[in-house]
Protein backbone atom coordinates (compact mmCIF):
# COMPACT_ATOMS: atom_id res chain seq x y z
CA UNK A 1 0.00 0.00 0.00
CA UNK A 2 2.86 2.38 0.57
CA UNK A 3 4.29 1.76 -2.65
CA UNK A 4 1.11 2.89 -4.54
CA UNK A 5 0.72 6.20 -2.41
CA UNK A 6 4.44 7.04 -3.37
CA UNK A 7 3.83 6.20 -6.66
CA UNK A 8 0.47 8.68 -6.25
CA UNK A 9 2.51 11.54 -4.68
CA UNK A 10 5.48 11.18 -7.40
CA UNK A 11 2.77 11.56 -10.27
CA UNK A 12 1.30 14.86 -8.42
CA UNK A 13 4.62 16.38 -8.01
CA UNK A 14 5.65 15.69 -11.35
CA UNK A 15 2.33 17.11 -12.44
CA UNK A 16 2.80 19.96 -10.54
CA UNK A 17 6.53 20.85 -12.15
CA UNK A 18 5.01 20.24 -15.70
CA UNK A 19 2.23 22.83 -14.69
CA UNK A 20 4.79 25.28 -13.59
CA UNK A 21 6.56 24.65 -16.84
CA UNK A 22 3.57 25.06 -19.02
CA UNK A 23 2.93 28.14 -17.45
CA UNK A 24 6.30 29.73 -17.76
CA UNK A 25 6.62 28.69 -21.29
CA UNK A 26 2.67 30.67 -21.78
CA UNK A 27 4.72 33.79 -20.16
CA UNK A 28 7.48 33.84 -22.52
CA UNK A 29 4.80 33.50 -25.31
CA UNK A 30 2.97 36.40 -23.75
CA UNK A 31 5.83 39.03 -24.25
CA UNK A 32 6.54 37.80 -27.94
CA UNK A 33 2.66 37.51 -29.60
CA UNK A 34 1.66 40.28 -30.70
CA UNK A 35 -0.83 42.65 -28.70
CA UNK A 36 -3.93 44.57 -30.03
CA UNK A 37 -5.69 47.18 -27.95
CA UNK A 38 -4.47 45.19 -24.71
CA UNK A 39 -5.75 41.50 -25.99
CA UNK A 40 -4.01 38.49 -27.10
CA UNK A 41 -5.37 35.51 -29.11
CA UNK A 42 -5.13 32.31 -27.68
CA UNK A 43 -4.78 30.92 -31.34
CA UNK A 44 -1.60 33.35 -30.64
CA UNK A 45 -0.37 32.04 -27.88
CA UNK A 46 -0.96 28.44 -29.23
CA UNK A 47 1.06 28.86 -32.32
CA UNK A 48 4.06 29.89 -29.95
CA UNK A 49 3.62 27.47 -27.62
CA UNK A 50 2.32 24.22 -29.56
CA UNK A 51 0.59 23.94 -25.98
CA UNK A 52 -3.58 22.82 -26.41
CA UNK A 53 -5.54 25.42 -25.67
CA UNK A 54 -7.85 23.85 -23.21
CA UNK A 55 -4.34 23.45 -21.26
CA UNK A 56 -3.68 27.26 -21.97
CA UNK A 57 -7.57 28.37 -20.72
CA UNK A 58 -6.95 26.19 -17.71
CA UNK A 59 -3.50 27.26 -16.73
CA UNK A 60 -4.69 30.81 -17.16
CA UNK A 61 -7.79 30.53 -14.70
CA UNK A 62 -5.50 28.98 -12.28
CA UNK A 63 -3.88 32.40 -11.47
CA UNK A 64 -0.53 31.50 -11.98
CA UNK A 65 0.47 33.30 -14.68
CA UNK A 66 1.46 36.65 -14.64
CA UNK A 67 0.68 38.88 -17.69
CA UNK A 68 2.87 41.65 -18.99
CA UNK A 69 1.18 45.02 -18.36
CA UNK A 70 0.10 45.73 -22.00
CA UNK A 71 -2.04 42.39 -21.90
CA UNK A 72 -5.30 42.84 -20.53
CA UNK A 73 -7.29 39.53 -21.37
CA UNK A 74 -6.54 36.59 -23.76
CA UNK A 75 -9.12 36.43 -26.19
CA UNK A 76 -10.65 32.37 -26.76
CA UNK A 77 -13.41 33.27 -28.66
CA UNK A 78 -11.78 33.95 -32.42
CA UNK A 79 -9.25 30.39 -32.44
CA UNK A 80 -9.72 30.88 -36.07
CA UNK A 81 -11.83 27.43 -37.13
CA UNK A 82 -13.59 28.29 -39.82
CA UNK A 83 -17.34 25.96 -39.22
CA UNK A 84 -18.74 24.23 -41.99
CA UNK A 85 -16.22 24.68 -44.97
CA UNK A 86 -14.37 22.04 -45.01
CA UNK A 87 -14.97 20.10 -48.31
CA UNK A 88 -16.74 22.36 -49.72
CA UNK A 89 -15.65 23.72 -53.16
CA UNK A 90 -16.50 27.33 -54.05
């Protein structure tokens, strides 16, 4: 039984240190995308990062990140999927 609850803590913490480096890489993306009128696309910050972005949305509602003090939100809604074309010929 002690075996399995080391194994359980070892998994958290390495969890934990991939979170942490998730959300420094996001940083470093954060003072290289570019910026309009204080918002960043998370398509953006994707393309930097090659990170998902239900990862990024979820490491940037933890709080952990700190953004640069042009960036005032990071915009999810425009990832830049375009609905219902593919296949289609024009």
């Amino acid at each position: 039984m002690g075996e399995k609850n080391e194994a359980v803590e070892q998994t958290k913490r390495e969890l934990s240190r991939l979170k942490e480096s998730y959300s420094r890489a996001i940083e470093a993306a954060l003072a290289r995308v570019p910026v309009r009128n204080g918002v960043v696309s998370a398509r953006d910050l994707w393309l930097e990062t090659s990170l998902p972005l239900d990862l990024i949305a979820e490491l940037l509602k933890e709080n952990g990140i700190k953004l640069p003090p042009q960036v005032k939100r990071v915009d999810f809604g425009a990832t830049g999927r375009r609905k219902g074309t593919r296949g289609r010929r024009r």
